[in-house]
Protein backbone atom coordinates (compact mmCIF):
# COMPACT_ATOMS: atom_id res chain seq x y z
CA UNK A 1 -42.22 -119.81 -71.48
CA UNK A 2 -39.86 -119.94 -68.50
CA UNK A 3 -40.48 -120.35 -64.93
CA UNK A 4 -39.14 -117.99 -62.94
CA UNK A 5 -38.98 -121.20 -59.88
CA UNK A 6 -36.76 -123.04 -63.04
CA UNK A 7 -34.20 -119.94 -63.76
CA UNK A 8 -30.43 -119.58 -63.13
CA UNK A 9 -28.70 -118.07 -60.59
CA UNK A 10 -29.16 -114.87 -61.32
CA UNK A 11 -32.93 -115.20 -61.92
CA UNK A 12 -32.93 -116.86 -58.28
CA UNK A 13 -31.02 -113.45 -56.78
CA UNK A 14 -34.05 -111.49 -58.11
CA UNK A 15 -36.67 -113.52 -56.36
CA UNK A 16 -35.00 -113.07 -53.12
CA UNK A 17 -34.18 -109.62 -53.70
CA UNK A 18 -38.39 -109.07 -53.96
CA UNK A 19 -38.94 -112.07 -51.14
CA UNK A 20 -36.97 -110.35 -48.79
CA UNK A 21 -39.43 -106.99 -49.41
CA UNK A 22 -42.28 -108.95 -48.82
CA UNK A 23 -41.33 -110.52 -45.77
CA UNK A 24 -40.49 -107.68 -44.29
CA UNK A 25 -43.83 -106.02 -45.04
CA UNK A 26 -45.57 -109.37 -43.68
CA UNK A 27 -44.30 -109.76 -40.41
CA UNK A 28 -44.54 -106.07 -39.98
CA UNK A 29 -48.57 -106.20 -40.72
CA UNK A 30 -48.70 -109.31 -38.60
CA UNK A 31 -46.91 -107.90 -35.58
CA UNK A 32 -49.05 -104.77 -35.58
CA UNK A 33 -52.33 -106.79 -36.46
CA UNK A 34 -51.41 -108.84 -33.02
CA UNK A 35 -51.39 -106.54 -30.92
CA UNK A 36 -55.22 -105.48 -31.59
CA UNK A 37 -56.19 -109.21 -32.13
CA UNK A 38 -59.14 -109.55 -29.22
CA UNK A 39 -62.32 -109.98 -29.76
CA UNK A 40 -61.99 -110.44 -34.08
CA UNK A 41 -64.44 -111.43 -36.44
CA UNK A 42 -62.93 -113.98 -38.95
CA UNK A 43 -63.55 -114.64 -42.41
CA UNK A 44 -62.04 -116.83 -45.10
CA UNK A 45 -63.55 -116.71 -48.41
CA UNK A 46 -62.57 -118.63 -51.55
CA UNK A 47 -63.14 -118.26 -55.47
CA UNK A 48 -62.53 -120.25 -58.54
CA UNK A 49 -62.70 -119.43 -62.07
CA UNK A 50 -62.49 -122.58 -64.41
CA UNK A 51 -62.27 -120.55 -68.13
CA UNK A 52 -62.05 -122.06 -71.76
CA UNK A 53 -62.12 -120.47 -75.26
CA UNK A 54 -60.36 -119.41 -78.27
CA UNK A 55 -57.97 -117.29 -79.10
CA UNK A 56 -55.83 -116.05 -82.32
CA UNK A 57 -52.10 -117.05 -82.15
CA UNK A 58 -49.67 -114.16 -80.52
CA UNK A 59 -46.20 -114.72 -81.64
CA UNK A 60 -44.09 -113.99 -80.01
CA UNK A 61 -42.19 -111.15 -82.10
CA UNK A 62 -45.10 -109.65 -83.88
CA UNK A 63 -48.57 -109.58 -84.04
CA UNK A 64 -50.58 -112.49 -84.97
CA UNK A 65 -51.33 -112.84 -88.39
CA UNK A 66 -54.60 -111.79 -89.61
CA UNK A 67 -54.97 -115.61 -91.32
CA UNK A 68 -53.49 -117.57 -88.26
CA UNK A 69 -56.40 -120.63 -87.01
CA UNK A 70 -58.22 -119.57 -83.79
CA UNK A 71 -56.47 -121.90 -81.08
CA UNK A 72 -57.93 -123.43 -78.27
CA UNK A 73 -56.98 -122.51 -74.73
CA UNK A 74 -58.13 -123.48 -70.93
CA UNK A 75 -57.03 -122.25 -67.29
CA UNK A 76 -58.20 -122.41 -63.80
CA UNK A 77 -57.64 -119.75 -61.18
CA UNK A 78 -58.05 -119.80 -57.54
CA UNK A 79 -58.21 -117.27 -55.00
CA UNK A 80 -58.56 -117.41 -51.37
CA UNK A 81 -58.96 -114.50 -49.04
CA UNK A 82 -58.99 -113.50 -45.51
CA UNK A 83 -60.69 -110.56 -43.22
CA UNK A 84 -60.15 -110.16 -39.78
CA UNK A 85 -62.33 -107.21 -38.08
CA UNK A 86 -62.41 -105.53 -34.55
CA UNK A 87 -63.14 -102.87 -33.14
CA UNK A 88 -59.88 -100.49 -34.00
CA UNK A 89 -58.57 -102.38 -37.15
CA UNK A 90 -59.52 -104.57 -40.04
CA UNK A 91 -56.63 -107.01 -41.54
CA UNK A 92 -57.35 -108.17 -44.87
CA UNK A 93 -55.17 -110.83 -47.38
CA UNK A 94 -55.60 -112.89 -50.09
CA UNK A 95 -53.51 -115.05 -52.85
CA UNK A 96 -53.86 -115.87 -56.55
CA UNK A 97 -53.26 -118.35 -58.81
CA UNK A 98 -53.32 -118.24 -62.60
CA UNK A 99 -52.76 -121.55 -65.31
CA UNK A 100 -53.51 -120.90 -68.90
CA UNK A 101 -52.63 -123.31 -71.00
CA UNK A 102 -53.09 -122.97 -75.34
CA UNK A 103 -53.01 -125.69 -77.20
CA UNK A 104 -50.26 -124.91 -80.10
CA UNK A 105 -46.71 -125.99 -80.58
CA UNK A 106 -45.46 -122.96 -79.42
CA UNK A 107 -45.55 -123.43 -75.68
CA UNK A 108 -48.61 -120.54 -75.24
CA UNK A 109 -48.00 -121.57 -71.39
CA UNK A 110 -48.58 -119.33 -68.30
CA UNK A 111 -48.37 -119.41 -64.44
CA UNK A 112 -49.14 -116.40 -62.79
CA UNK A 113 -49.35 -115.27 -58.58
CA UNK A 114 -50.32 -112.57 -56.76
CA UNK A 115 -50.95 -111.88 -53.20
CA UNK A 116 -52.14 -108.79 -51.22
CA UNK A 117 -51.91 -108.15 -47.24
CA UNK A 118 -52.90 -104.86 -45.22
CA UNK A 119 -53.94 -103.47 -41.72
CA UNK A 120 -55.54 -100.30 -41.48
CA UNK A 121 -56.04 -98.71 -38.27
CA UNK A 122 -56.93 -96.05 -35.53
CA UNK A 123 -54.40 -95.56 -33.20
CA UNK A 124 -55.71 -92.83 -31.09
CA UNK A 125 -58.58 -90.18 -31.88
CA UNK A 126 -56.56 -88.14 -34.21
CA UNK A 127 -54.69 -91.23 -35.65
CA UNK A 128 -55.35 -93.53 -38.38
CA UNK A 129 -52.11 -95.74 -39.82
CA UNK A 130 -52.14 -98.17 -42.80
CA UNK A 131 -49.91 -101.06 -44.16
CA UNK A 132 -50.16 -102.89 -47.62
CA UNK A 133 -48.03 -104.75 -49.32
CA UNK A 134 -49.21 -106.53 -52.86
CA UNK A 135 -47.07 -109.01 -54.93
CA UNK A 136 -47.60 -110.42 -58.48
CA UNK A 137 -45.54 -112.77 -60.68
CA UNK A 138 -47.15 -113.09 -64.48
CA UNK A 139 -46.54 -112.29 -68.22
CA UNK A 140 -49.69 -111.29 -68.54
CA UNK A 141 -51.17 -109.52 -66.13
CA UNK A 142 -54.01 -108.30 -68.25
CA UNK A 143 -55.19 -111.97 -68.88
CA UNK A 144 -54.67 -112.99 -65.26
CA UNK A 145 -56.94 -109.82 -64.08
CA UNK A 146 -60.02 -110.38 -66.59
CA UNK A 147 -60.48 -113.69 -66.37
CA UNK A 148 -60.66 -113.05 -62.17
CA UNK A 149 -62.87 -110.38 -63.17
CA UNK A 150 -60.15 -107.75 -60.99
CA UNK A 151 -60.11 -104.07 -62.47
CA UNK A 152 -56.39 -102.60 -61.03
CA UNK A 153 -56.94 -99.11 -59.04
CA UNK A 154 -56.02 -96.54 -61.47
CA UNK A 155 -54.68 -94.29 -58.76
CA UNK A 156 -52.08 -96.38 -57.22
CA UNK A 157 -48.37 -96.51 -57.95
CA UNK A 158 -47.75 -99.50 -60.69
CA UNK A 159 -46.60 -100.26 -63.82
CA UNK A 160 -48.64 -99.97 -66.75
CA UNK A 161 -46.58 -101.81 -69.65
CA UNK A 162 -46.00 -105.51 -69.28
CA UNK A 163 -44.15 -107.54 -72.34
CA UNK A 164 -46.99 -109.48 -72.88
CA UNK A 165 -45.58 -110.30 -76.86
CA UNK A 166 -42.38 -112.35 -75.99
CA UNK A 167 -43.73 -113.91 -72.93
CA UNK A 168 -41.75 -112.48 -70.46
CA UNK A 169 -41.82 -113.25 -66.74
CA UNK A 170 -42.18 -110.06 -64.51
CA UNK A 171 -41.97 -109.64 -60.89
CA UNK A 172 -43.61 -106.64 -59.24
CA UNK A 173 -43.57 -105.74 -55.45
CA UNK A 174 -44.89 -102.93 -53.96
CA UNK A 175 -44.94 -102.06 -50.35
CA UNK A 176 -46.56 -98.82 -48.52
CA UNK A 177 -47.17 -96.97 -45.26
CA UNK A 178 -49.81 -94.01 -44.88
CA UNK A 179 -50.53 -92.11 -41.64
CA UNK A 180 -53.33 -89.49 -41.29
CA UNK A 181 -53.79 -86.96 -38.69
CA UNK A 182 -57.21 -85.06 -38.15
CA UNK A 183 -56.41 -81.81 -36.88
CA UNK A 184 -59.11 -80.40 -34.15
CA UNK A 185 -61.75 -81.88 -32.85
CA UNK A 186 -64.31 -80.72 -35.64
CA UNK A 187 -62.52 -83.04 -38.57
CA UNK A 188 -62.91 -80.90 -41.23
CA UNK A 189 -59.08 -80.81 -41.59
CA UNK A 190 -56.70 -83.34 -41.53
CA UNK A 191 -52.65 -84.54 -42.73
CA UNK A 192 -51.90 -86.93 -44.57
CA UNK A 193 -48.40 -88.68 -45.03
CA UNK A 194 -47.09 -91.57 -47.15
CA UNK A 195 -44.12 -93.94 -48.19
CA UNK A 196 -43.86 -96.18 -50.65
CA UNK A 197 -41.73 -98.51 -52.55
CA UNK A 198 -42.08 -100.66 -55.70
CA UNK A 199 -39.94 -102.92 -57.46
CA UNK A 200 -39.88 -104.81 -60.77
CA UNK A 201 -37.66 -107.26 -62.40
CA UNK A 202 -37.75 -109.39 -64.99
CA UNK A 203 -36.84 -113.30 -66.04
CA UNK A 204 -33.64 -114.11 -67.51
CA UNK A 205 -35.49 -113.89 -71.13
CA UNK A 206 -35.19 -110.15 -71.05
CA UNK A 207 -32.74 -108.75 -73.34
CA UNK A 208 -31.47 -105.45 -72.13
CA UNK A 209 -30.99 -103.83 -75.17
CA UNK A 210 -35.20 -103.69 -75.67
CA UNK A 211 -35.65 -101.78 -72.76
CA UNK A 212 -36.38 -104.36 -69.98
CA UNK A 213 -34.35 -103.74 -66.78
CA UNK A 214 -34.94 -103.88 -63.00
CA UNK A 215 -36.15 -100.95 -61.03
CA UNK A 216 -36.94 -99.67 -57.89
CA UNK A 217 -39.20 -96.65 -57.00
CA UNK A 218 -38.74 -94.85 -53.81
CA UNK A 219 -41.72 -92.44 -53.24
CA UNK A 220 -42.45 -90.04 -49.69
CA UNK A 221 -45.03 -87.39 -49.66
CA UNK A 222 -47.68 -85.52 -47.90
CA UNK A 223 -50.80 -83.94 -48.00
CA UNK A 224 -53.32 -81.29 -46.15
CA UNK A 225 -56.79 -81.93 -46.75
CA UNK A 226 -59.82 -79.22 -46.10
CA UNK A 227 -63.57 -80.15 -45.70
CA UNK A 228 -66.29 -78.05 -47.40
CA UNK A 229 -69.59 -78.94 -46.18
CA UNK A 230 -69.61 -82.11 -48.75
CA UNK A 231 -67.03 -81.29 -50.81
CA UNK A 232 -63.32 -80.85 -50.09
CA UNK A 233 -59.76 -79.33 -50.92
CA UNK A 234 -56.03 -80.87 -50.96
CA UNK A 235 -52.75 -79.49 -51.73
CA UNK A 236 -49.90 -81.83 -51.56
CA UNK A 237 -46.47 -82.98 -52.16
CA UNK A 238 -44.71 -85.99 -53.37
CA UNK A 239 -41.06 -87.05 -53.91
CA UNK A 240 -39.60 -89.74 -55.51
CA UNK A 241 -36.26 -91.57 -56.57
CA UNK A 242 -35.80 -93.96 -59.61
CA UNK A 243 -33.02 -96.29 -59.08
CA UNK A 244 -32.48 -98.70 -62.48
CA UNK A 245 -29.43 -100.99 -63.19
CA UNK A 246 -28.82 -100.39 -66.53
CA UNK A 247 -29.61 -96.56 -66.77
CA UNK A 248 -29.15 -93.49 -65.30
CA UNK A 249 -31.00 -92.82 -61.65
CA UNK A 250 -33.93 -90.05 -61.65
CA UNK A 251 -34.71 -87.82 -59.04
CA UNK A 252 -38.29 -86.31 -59.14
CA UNK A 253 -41.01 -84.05 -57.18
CA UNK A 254 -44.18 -83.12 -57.64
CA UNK A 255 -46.83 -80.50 -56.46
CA UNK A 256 -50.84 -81.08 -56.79
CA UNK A 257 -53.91 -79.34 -56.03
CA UNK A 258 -56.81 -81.67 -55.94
CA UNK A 259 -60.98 -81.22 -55.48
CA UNK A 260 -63.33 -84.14 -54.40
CA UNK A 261 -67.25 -83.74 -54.34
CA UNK A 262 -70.13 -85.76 -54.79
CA UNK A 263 -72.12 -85.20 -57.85
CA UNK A 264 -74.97 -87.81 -57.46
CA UNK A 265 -75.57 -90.44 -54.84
CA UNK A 266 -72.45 -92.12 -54.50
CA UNK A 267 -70.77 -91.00 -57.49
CA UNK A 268 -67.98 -89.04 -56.57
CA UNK A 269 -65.82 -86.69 -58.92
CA UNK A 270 -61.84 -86.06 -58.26
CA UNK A 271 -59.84 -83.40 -59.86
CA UNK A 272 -55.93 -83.31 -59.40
CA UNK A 273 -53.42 -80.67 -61.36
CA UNK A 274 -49.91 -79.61 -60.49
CA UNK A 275 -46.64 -79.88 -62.19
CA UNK A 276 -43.47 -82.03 -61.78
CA UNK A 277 -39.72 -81.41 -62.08
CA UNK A 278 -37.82 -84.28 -63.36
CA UNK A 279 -33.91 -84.50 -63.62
CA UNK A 280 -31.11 -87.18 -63.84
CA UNK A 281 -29.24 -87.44 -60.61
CA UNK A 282 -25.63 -87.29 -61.90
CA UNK A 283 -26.64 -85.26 -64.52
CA UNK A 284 -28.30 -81.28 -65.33
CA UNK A 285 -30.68 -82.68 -67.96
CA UNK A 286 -34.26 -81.85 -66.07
CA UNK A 287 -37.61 -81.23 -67.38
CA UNK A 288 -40.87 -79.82 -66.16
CA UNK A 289 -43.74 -81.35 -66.97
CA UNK A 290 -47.87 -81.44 -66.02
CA UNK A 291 -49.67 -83.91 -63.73
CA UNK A 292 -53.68 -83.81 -64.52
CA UNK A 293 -56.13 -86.06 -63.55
CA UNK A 294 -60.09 -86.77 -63.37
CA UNK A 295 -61.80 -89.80 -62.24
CA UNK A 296 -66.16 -90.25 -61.60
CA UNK A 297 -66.51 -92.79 -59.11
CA UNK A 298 -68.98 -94.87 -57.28
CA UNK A 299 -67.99 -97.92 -55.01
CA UNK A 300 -71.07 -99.45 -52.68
CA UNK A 301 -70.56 -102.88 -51.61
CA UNK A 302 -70.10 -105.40 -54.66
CA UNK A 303 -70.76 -102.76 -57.22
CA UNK A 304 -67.88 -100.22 -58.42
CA UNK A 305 -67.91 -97.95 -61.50
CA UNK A 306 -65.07 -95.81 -62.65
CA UNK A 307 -64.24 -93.36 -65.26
CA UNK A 308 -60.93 -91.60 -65.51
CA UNK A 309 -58.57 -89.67 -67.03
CA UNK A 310 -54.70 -89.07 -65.64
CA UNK A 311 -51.58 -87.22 -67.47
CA UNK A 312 -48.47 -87.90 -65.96
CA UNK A 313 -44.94 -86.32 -65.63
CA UNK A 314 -41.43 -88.10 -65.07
CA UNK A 315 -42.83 -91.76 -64.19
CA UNK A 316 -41.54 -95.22 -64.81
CA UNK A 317 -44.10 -97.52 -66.86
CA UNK A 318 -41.54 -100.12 -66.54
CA UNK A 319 -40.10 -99.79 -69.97
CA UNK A 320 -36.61 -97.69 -70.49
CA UNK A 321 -36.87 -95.35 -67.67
CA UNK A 322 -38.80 -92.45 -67.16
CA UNK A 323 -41.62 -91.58 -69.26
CA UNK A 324 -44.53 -89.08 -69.82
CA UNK A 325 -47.90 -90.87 -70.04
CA UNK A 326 -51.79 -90.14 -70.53
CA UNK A 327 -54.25 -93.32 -69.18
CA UNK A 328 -57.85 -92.98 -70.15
CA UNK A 329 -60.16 -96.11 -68.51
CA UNK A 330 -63.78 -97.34 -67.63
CA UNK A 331 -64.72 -99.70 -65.74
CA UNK A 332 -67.66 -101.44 -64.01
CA UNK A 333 -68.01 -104.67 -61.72
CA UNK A 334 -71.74 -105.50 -60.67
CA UNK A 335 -73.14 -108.39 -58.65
CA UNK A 336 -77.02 -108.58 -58.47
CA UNK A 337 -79.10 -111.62 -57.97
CA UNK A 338 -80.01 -112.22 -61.60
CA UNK A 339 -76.52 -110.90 -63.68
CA UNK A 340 -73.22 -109.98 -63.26
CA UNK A 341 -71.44 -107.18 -64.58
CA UNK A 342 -68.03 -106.78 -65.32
CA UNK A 343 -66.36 -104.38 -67.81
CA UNK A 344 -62.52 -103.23 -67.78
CA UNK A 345 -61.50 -100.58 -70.82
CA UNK A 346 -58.26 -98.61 -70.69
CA UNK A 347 -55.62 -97.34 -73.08
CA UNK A 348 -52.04 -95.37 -72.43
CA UNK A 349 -49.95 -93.62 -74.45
CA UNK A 350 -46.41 -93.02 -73.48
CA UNK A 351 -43.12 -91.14 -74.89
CA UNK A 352 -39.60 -91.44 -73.15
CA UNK A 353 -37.79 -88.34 -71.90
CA UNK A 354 -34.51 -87.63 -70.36
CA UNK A 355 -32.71 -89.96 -73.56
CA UNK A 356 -35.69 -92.59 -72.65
CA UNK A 357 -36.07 -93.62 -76.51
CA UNK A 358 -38.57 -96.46 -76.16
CA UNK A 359 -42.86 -95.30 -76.60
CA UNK A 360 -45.43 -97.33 -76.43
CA UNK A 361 -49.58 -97.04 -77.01
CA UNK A 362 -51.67 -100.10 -75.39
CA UNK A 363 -55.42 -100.68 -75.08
CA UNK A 364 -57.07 -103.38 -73.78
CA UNK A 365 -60.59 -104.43 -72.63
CA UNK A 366 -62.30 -107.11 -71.13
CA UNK A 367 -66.40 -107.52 -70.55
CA UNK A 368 -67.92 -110.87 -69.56
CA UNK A 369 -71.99 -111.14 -68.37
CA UNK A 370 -72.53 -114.33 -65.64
CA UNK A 371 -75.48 -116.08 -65.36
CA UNK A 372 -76.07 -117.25 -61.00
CA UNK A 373 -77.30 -120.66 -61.09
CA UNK A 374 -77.32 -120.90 -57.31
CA UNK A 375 -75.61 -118.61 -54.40
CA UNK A 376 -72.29 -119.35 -55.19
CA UNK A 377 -72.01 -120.40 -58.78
CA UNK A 378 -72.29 -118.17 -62.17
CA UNK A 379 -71.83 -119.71 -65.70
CA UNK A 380 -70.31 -116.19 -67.67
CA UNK A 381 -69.61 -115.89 -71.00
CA UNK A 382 -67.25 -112.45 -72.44
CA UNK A 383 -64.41 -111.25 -74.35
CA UNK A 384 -61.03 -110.18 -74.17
CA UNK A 385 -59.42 -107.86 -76.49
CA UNK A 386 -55.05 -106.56 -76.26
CA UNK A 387 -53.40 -104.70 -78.86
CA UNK A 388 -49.75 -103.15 -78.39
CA UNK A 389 -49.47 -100.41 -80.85
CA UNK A 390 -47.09 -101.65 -84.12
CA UNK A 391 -44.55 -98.56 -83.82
CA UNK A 392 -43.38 -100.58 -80.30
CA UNK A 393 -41.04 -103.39 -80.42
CA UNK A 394 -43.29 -105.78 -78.02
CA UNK A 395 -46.11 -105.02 -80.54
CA UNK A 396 -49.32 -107.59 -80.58
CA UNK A 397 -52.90 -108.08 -81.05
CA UNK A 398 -54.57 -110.63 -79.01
CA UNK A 399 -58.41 -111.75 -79.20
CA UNK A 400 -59.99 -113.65 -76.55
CA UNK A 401 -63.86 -115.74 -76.48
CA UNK A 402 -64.55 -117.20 -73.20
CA UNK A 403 -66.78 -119.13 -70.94
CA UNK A 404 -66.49 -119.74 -67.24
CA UNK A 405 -67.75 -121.03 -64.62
CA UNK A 406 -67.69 -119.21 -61.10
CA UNK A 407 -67.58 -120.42 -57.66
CA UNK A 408 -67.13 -117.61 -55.10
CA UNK A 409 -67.84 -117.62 -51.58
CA UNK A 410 -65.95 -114.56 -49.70
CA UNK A 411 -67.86 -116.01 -46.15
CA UNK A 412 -66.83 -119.84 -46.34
CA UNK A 413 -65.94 -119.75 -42.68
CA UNK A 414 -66.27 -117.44 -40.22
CA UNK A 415 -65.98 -117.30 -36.78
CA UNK A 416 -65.16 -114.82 -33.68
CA UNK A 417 -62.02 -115.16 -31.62
């Protein structure tokens, strides 16, 4: 496959284009982060996975052949991350790195990166204000993800197709800024505002005329949230502005209603409807469409479990342009002192409107069980599973057997400054 580092000149444009983003969103965290940086507790953790298995053959054009020899593959993937804590703001980063390497003649070769900074903070008693900014380069994101033993967050602006089938480098940035106001002194109300952008391109190998372009997502909105004893209200607002290069720009806005209580212990239930009204900027073509969602979730200290549901109206998937979608998913990551836990199931299903021709349904899954053989280190053993439905042009079925071996450490140094 190509290297996005090893790509013409125009390939070269794109990675500045999303360097320049990220920057900017850097030295915007660390400016804000050093202004509250007395008295911090430090820590820098590190993890890596060293994985081998077998695999059936993806070709790149179609699926792999129900008769095609199981091929060997290996990969190693580091992480390092970093926490810095005081008393008004916690700064938190980290950085990936994915090899994968198959042994065929076909190249079955992958480098992936991805890297994730944000400050969250209170500015005042009625103030809270958060940065993020999170980068990833990979074609496949799903393989990069599993074998970390990383479950996405279902709720955040992304992309959910990647053109896993012909290899294809993509580039994703996204960048975000969230301010919430508690209103009285009694907290039981509050406001809520956010920004956000996100871009995606692609390598040089994408051929326009499949579907693959660049595109940017410009997103503002805001919210008024209502406390109920344990449970709680929202009504809210959201705006957003498509921009692609080789299609027609989309103008969209959305209105939700949304209910959060707890339903046992820490499991927590979300419900979210409204509508959204989608149209082409230099055009009249518009739509109206539904927005539903409903997640059960539970997050306490290494252990997370989700379960959700989510329709969505006049969105970019990152194939074509804008797109209606439904995402159903489970999953579970669980660290105890005699097993770990970690499952990831989803499928989508998405049709193009607004002369969007291209559809796509995906599922995918991952579960692996790990062994501790000391503090640090887990041997884990799982599966991978990736199937493109065969109506879409980057169609594919991928099976995965792995084992791994774990070394993770989030306190490897820490220290007070």
């Amino acid at each position: 496959m190509s290297s996005l580092f090893h790509s013409p000149r125009a390939d070269r444009k794109k990675w500045f284009r999303i360097s320049c983003f990220q920057l900017l969103m850097a030295i915007l965290v660390f400016s804000v982060a050093a202004a509250s940086a007395q008295d911090r507790k430090y820590a820098i953790g590190m993890t890596i996975d060293l994985t081998g298995g077998s695999t059936n053959r993806l070709n790149s054009l179609s699926s792999a052949s129900p008769t095609a020899p199981n091929l060997l593959y290996y990969g190693a993937y580091p992480s390092i991350s970093l926490t810095s804590a005081g008393a008004r703001s916690v700064v938190n980063g980290s950085y990936s790195f994915g090899i994968n390497r198959t042994e065929s003649g076909s190249k079955l070769h992958s480098n992936s990166h991805s890297a994730n900074l944000g400050w969250n903070g209170t500015l005042s008693r009625n103030w809270r204000l958060s940065l993020s900014d999170s980068f990833s380069l990979t074609s496949d994101s799903g393989t990069f993800n599993a074998f970390r033993a990383v479950t996405p967050k279902f709720n955040e602006p992304g992309f959910v197709f990647e053109p896993v089938a012909r290899q294809i480098v993509s580039q994703t940035n996204g960048a975000s800024v969230g301010a919430d106001y508690t209103i009285g002194g009694s907290g039981k109300s509050s406001l809520s505002f956010t920004g956000s952008h996100l871009l995606r391109t692609y390598s040089d190998d994408a051929a326009p005329g499949f579907g693959l372009t660049d595109q940017q997502q410009f997103s503002g909105g805001m919210s008024y949230r209502r406390k109920l004893g344990k449970d709680s209200w929202s009504l809210g607002y959201t705006g957003s502005y498509y921009k692609f290069d080789q299609f027609q720009n989309v103008i969209s806005h959305s209105g939700q209603v949304g209910y959060s209580a707890p339903v046992w212990r820490d499991l927590v239930v979300d419900v979210s409807v409204g509508a959204a009204h989608t149209r082409l900027q230099d055009s009249t073509d518009s739509y109206v469409g539904y927005n539903t969602s409903v997640s059960l979730q539970k997050t306490l200290a290494d252990n997370a479990l989700a379960l959700y549901f989510a329709q969505s109206s006049g969105t970019a998937i990152g194939l074509g342009t804008i797109s209606d979608s439904q995402r159903l998913g489970f999953s579970v990551n669980r660290r105890a002192r005699n097993v770990n836990i970690f499952v990831d199931i989803s499928a989508y299903d998405t049709r193009g409107r607004l002369g969007n021709t291209y559809a796509v349904r995906s599922l995918s899954g991952a579960v692996s069980i790990g062994i501790p053989v000391s503090r640090s280190v887990a041997v884990q053993g799982g599966l991978q599973y990736q199937r493109q439905d065969q109506s879409s042009l980057y169609r594919f079925d991928q099976k995965r057997i792995f084992v791994s071996l774990r070394y993770s450490n989030p306190g490897l140094f820490t220290f007070v400054r």
